[in-house]
N, C-alpha and C. Protein backbone atom coordinates (compact mmCIF):
# COMPACT_ATOMS: atom_id res chain seq x y z
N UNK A 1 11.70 62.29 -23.78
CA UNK A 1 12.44 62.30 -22.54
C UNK A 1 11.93 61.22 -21.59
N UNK A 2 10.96 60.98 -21.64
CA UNK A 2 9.88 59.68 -21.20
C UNK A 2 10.54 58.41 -21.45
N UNK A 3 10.47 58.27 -22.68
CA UNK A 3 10.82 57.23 -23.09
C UNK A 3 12.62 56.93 -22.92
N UNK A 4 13.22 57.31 -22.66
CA UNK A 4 14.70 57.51 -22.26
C UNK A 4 14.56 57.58 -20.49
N UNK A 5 13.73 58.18 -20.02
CA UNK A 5 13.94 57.47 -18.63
C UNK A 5 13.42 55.81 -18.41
N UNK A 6 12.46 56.04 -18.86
CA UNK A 6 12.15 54.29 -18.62
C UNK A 6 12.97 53.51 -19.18
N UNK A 7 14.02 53.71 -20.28
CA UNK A 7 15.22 53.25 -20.77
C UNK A 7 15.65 52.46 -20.07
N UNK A 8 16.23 54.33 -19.13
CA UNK A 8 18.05 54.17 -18.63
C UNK A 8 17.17 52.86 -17.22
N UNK A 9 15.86 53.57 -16.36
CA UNK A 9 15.28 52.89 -15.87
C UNK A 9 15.74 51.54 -15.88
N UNK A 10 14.96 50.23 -16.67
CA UNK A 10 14.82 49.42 -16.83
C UNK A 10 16.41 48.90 -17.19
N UNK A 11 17.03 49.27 -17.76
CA UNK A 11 18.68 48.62 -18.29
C UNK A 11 19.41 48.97 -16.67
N UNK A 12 18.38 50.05 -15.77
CA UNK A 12 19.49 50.14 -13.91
C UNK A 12 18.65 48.70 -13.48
N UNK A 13 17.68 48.47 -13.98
CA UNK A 13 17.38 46.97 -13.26
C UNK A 13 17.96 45.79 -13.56
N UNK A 14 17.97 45.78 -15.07
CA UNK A 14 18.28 44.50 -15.24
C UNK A 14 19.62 44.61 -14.89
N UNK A 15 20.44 45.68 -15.20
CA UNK A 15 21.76 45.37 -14.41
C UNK A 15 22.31 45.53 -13.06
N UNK A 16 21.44 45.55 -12.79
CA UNK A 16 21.15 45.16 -11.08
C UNK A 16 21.41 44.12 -10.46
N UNK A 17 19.95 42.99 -11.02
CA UNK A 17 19.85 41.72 -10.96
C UNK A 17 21.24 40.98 -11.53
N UNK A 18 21.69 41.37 -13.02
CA UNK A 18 22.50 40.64 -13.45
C UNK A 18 23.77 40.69 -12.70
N UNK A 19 24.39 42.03 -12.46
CA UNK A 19 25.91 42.41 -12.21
C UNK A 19 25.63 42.18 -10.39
N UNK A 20 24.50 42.85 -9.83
CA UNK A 20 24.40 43.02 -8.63
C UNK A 20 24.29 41.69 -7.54
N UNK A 21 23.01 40.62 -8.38
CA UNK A 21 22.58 39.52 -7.93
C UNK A 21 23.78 38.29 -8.20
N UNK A 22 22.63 38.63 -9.61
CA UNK A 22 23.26 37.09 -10.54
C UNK A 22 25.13 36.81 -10.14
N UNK A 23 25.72 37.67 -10.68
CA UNK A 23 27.17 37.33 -11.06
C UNK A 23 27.65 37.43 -9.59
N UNK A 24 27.54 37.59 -8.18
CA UNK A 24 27.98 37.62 -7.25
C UNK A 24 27.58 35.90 -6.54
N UNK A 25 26.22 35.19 -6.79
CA UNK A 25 25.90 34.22 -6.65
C UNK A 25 26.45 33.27 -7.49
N UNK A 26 26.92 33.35 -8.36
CA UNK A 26 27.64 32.60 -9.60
C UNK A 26 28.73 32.50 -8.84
N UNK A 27 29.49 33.58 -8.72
CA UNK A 27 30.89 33.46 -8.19
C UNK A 27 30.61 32.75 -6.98
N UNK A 28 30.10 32.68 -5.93
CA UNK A 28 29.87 32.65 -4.78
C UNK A 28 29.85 30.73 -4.41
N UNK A 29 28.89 30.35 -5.52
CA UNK A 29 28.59 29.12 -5.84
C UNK A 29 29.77 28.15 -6.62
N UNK A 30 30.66 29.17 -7.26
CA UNK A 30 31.67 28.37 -7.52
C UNK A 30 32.29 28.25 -6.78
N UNK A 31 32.94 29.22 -6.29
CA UNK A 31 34.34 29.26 -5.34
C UNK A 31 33.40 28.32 -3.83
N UNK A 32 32.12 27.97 -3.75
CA UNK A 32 31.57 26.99 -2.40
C UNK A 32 31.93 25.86 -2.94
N UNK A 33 31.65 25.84 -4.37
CA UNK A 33 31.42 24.22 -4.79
C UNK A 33 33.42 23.52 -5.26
N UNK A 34 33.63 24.55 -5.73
CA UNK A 34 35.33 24.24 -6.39
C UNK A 34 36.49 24.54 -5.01
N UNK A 35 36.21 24.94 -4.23
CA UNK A 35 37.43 25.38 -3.07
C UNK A 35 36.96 26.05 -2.20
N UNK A 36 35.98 25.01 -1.21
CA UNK A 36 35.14 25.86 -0.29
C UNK A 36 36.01 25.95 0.91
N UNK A 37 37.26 25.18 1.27
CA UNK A 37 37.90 25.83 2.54
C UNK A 37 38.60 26.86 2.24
N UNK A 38 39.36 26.82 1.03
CA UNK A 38 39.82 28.71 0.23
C UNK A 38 38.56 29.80 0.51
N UNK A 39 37.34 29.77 0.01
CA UNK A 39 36.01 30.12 -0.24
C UNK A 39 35.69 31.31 1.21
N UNK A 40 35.80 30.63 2.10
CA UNK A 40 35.56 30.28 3.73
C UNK A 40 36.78 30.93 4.30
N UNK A 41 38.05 31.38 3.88
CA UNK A 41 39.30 31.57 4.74
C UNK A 41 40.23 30.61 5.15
N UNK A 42 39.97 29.26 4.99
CA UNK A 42 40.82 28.12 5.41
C UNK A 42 41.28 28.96 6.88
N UNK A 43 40.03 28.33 7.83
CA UNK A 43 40.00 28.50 9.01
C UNK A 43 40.68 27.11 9.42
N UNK A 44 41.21 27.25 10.46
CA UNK A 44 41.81 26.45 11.13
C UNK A 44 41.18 26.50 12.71
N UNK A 45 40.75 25.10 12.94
CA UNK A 45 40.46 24.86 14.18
C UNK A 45 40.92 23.81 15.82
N UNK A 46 40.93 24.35 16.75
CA UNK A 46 41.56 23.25 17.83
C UNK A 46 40.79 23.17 18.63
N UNK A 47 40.25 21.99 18.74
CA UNK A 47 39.42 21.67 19.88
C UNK A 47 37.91 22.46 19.53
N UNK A 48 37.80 22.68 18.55
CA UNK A 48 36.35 23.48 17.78
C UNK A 48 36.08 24.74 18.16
N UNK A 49 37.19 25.51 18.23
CA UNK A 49 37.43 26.76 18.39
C UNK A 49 38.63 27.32 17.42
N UNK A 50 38.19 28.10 16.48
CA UNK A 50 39.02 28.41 15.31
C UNK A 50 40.05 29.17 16.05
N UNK A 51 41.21 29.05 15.58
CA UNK A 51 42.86 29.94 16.02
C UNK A 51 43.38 30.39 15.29
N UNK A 52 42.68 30.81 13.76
CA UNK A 52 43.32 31.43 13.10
C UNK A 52 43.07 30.88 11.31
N UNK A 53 43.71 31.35 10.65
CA UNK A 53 43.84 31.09 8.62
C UNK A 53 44.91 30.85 8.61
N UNK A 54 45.51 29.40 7.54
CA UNK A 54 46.58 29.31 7.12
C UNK A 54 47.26 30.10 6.45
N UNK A 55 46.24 30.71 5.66
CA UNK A 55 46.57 32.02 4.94
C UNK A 55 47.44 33.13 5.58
N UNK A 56 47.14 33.51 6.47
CA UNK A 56 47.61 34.64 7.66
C UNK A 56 48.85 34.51 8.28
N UNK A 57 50.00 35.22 8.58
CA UNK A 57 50.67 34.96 9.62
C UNK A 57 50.20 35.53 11.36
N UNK A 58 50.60 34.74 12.26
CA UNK A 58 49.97 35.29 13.41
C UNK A 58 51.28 35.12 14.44
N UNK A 59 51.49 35.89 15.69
CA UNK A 59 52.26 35.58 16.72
C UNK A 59 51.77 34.50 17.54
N UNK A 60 52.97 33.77 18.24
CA UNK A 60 52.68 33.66 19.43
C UNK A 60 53.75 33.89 20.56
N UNK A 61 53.40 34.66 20.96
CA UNK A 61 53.93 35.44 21.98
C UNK A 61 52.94 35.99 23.17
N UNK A 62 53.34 36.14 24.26
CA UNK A 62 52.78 36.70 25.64
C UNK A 62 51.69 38.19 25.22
N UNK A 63 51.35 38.82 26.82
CA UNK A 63 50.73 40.02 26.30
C UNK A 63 52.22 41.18 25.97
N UNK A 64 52.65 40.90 26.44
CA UNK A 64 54.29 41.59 26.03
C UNK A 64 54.84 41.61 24.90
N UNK A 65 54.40 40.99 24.10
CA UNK A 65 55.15 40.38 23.04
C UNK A 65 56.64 39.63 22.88
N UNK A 66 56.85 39.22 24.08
CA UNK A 66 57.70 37.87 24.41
C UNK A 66 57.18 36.61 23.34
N UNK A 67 58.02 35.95 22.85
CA UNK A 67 58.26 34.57 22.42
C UNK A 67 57.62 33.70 23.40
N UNK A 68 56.78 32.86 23.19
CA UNK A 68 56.42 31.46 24.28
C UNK A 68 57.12 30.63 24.01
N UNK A 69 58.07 29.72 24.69
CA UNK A 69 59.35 29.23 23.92
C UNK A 69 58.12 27.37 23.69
N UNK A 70 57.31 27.63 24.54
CA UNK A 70 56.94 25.73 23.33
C UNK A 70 55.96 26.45 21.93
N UNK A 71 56.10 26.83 21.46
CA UNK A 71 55.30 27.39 19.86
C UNK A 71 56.46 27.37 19.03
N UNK A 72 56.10 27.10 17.84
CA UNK A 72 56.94 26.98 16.92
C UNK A 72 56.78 29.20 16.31
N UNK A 73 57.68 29.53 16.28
CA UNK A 73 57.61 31.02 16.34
C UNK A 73 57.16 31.71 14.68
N UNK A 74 56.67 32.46 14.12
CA UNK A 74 57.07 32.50 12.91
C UNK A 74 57.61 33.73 12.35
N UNK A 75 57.50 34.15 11.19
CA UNK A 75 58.68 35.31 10.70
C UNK A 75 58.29 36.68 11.42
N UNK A 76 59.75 37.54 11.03
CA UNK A 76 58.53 38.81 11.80
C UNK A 76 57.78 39.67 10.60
N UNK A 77 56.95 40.89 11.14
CA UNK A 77 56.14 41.11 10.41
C UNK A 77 55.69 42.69 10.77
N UNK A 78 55.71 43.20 9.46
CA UNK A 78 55.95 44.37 9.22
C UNK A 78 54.43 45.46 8.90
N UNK A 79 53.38 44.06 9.29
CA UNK A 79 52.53 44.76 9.34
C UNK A 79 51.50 45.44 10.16
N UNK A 80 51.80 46.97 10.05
CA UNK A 80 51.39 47.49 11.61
C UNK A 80 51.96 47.04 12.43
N UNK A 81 51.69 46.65 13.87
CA UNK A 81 51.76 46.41 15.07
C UNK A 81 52.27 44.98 14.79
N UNK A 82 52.39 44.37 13.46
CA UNK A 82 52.60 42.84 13.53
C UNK A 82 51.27 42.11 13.44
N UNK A 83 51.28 41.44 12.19
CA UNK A 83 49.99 40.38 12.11
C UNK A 83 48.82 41.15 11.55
N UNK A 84 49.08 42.25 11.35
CA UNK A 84 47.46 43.54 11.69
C UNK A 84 47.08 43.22 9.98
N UNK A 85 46.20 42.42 9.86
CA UNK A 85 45.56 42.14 8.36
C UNK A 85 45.06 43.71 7.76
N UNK A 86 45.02 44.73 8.58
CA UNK A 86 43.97 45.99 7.68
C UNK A 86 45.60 46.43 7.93
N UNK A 87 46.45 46.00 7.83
CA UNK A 87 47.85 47.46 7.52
C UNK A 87 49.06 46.33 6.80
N UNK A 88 48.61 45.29 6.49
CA UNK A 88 49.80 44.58 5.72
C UNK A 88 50.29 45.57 4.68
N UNK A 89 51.75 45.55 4.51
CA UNK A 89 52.55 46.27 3.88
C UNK A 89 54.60 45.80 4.42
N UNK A 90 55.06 45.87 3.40
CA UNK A 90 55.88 45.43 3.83
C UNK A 90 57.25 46.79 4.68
N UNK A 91 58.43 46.55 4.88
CA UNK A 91 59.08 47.95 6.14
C UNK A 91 59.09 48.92 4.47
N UNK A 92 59.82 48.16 3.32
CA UNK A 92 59.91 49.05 2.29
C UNK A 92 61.29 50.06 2.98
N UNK A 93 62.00 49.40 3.23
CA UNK A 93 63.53 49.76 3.67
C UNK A 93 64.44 48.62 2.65
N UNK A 94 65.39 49.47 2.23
CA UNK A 94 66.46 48.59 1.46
C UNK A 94 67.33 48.39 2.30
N UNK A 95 68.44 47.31 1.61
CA UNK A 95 69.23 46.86 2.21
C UNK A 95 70.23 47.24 2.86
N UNK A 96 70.36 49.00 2.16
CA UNK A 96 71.83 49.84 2.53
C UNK A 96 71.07 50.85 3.56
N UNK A 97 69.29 50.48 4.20
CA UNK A 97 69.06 51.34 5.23
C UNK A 97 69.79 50.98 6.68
N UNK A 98 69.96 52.03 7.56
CA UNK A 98 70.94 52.20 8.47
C UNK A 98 69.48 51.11 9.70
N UNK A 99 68.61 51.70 9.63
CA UNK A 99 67.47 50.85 10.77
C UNK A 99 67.10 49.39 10.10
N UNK A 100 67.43 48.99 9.07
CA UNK A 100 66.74 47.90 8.65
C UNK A 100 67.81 46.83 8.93
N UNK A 101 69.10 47.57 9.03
CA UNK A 101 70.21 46.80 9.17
C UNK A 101 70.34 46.36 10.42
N UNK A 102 70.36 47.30 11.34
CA UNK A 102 70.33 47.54 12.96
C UNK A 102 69.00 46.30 13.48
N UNK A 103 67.78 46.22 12.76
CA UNK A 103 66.85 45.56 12.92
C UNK A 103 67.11 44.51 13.13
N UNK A 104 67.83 44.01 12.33
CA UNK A 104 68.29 42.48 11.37
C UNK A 104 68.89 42.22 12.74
N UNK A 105 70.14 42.73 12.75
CA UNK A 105 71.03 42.60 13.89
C UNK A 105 70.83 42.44 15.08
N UNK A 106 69.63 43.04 15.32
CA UNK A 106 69.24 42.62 16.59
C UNK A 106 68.42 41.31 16.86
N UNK A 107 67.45 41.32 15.63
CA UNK A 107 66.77 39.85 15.92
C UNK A 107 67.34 38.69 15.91
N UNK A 108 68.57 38.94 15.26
CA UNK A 108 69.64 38.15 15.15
C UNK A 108 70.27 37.55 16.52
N UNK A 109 70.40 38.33 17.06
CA UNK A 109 70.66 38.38 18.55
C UNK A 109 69.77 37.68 19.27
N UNK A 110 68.78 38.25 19.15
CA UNK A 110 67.72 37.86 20.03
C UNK A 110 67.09 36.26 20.00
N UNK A 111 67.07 36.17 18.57
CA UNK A 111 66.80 34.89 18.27
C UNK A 111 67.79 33.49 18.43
N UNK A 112 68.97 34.03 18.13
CA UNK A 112 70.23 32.93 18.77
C UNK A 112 70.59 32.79 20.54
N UNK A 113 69.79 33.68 21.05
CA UNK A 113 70.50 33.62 22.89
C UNK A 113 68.89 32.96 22.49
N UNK A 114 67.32 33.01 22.18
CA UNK A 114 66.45 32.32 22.47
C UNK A 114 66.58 30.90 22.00
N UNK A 115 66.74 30.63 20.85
CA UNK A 115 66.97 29.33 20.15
C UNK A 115 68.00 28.78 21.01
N UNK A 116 69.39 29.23 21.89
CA UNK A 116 70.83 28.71 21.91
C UNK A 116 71.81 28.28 21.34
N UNK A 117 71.69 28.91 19.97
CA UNK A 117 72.70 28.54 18.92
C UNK A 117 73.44 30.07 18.68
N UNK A 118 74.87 29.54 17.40
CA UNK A 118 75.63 30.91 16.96
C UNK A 118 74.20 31.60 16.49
N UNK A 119 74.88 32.89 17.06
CA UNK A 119 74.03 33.54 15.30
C UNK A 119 74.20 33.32 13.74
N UNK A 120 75.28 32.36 13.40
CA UNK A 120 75.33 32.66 12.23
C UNK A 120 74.33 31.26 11.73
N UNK A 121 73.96 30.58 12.26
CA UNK A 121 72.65 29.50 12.19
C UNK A 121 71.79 30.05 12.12
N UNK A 122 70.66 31.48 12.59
CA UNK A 122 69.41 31.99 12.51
C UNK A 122 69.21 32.51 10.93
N UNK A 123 68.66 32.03 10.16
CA UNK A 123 68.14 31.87 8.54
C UNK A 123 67.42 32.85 8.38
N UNK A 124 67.79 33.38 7.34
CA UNK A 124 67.62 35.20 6.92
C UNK A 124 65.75 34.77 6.68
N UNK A 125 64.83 34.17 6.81
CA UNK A 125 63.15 34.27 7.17
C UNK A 125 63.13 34.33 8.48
N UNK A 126 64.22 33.87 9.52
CA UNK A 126 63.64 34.75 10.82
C UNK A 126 64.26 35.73 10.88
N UNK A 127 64.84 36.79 10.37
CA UNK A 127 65.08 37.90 10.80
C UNK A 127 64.29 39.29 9.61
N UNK A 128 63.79 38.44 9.14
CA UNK A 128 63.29 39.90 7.52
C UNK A 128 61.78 39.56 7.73
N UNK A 129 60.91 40.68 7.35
CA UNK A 129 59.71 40.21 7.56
C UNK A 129 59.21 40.09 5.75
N UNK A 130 58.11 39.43 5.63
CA UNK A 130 57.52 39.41 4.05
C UNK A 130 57.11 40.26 3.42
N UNK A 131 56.71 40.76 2.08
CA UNK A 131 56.33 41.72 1.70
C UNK A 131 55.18 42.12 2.25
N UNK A 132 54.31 40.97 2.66
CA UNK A 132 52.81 41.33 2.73
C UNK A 132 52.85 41.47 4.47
N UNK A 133 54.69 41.15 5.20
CA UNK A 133 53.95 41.41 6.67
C UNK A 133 53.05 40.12 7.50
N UNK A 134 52.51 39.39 6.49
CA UNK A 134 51.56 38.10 6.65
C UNK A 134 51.44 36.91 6.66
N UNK A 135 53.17 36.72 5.82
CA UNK A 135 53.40 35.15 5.57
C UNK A 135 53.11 34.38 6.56
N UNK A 136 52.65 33.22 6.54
CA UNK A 136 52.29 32.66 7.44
C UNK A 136 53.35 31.32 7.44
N UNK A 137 54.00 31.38 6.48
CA UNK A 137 55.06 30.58 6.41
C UNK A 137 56.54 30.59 6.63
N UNK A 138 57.58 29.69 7.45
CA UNK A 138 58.67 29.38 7.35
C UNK A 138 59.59 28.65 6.92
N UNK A 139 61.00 28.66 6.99
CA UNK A 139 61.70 27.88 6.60
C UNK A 139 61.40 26.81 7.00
N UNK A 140 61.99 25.48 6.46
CA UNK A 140 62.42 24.23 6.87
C UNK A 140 63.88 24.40 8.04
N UNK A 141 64.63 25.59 7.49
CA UNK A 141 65.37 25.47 8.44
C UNK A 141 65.25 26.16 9.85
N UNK A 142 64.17 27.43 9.57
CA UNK A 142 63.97 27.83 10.40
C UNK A 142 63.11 26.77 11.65
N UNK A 143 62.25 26.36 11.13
CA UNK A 143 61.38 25.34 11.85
C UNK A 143 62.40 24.42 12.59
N UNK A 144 63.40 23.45 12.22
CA UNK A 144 63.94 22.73 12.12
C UNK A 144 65.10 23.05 13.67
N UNK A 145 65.71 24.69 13.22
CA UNK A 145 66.51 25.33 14.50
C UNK A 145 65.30 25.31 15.71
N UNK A 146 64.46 25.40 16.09
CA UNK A 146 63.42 25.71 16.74
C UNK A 146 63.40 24.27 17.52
N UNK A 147 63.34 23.07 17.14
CA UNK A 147 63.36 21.87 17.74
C UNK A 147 63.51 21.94 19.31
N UNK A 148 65.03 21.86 19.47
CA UNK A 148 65.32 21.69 20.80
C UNK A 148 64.46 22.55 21.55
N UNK A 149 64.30 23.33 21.53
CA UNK A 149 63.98 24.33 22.46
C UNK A 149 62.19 24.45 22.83
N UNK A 150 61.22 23.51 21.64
CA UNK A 150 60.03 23.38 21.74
C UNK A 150 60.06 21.83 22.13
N UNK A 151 60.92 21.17 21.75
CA UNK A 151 61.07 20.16 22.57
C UNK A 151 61.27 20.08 24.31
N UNK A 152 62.19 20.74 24.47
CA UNK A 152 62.31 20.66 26.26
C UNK A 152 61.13 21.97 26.64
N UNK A 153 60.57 22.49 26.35
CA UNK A 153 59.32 23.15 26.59
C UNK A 153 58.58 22.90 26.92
N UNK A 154 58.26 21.49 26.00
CA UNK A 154 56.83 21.27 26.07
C UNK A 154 56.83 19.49 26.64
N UNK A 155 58.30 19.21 27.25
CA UNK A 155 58.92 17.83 28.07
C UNK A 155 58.65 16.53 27.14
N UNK A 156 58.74 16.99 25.44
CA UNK A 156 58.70 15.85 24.09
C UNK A 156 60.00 15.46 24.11
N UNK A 157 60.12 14.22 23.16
CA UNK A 157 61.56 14.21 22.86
C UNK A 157 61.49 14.41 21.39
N UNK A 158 63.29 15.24 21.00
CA UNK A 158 63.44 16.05 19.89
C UNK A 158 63.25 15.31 18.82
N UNK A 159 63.08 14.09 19.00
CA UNK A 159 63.03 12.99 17.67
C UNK A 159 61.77 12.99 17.05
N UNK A 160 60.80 12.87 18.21
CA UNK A 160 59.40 13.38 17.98
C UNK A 160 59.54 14.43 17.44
N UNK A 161 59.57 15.40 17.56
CA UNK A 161 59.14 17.09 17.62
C UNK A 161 60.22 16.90 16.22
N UNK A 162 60.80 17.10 15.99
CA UNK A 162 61.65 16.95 14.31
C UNK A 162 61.21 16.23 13.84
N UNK A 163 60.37 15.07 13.56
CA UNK A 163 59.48 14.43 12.62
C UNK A 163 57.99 15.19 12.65
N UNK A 164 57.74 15.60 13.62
CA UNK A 164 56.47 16.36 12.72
C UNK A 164 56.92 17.66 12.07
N UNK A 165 58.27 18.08 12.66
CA UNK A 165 58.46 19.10 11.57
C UNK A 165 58.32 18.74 10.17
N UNK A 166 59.18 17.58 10.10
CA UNK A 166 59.82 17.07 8.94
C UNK A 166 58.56 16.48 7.97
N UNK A 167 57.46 16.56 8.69
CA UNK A 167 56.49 15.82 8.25
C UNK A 167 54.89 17.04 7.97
N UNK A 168 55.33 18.01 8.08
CA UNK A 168 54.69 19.41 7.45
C UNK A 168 55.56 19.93 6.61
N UNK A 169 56.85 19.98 6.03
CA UNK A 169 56.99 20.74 5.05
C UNK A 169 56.38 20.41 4.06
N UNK A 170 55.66 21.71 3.12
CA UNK A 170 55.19 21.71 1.95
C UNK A 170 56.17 21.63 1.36
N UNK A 171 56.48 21.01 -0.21
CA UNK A 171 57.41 21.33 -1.19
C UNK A 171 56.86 22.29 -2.01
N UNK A 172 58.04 22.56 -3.12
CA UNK A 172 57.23 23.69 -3.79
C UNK A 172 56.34 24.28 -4.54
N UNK A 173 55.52 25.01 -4.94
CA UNK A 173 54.05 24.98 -5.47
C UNK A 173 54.69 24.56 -7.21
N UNK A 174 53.61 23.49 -7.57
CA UNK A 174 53.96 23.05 -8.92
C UNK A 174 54.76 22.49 -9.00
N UNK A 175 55.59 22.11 -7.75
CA UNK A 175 56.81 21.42 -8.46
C UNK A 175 58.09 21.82 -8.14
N UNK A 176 58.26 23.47 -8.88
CA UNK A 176 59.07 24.33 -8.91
C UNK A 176 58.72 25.40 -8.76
N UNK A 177 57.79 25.96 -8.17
CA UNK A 177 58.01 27.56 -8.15
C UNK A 177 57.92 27.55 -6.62
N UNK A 178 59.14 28.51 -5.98
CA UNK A 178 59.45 29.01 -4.68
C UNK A 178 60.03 27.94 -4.16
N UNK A 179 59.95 27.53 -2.57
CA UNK A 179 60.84 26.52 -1.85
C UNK A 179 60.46 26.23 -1.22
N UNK A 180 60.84 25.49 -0.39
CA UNK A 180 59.91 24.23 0.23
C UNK A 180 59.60 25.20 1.88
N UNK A 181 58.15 25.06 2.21
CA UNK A 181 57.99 25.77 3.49
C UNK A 181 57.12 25.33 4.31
N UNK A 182 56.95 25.68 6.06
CA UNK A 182 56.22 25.12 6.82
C UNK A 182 55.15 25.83 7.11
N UNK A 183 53.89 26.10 7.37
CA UNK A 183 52.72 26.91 7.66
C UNK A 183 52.99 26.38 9.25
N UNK A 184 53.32 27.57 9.94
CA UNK A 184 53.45 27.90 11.38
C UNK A 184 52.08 27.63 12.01
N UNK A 185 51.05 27.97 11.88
CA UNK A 185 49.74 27.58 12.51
C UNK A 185 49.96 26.38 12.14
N UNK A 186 49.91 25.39 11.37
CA UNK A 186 49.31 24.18 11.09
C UNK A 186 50.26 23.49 12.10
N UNK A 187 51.70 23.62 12.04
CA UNK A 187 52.83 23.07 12.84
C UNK A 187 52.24 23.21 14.49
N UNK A 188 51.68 24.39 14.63
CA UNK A 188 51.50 24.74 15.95
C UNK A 188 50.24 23.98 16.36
N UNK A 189 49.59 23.78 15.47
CA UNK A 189 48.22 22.84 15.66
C UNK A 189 48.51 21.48 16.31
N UNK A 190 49.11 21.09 14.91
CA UNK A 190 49.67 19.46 15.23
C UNK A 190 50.32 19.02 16.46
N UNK A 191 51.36 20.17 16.30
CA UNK A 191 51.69 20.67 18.14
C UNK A 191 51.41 20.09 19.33
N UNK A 192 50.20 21.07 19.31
CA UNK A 192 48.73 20.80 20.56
C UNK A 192 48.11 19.54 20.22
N UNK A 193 48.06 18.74 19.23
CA UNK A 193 47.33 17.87 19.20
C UNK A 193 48.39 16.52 19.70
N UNK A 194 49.45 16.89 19.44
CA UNK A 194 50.56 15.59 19.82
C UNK A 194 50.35 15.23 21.60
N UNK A 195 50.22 16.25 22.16
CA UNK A 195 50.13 16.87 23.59
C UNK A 195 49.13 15.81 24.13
């Protein structure tokens, strides 16, 4: 019985060191050395004060949760309270629900008297939120409707302000998989830095 504790003993150490130490520093050292701003969160910084992960979707909006009309806006988001990284999840309402519909409809609204266009111009990523609640990404067209209105905001002209749109879209990963999109923080960065 001795000899079976010092066993199990000695095999809880070494796999300690190995599983506990070793293989967490391995990983740790790769993902620093192979993709250390992935690694890290791909923090994003302005003026040397971080504002956020590209990764993430975030608002910008008032303490109200009003729209700030010079920010480029991004999708809405279904997680928690909006943006809330510990409750991402998506509404998980179908299409034939009576509130998801009503939802739609309204942001619809809301977003064409803010933008100043029909509603039938506001592009089904601003009115649906992502699965994860988090995307941090938008349309090209969504970005694109947004112009005028972050233009006379922020007293740019729209020619400007539509070339840096035009000049953040990602195309699509690989090539071909998904569609071409803008990371709302980074847009909003460049933003502030045009300023």
């Amino acid at each position: 019985m001795i000899r079976q504790f010092w066993t199990a003993l000695r095999a809880l150490l070494v796999l300690t060191l190995v599983l506990g130490l070793g293989y967490p520093l391995v990983v740790t050292a790769i993902g620093q050395g192979a993709l250390p701003a992935q690694a890290n969160g791909s923090l994003e910084r302005l003026d040397g004060q971080i504002v956020g992960s590209v990764l993430l979707g975030q608002s910008f909006t008032d303490a109200e949760g009003a729209p700030l009309p010079e920010w480029f806006q991004s999708r809405p988001s279904a997680a928690g309270a909006g943006y809330d990284g510990g409750a991402s999840s998506g509404s998980n309402l179908g299409p034939s629900n009576d509130e998801l519909v009503a939802s739609i409809e309204s942001r619809r609204a809301a977003i064409a008297e803010f933008e100043g266009v029909d509603p039938d111009r506001v592009p089904a990523d601003a009115l649906t939120a992502s699965a994860s609640g988090l995307d941090p990404h938008i349309s090209p067209e969504y970005a694109l409707l947004q112009v005028p209105r972050v233009a006379a905001a922020r007293g740019l002209d729209e020619s400007t302000v539509r070339e840096l749109v035009e000049s953040m879209i990602q195309g699509r990963d690989l090539g071909y998989l998904g569609e071409p999109t803008v990371n709302v923080l980074q847009l909003n960065i460049a933003l502030a830095e045009t300023d």
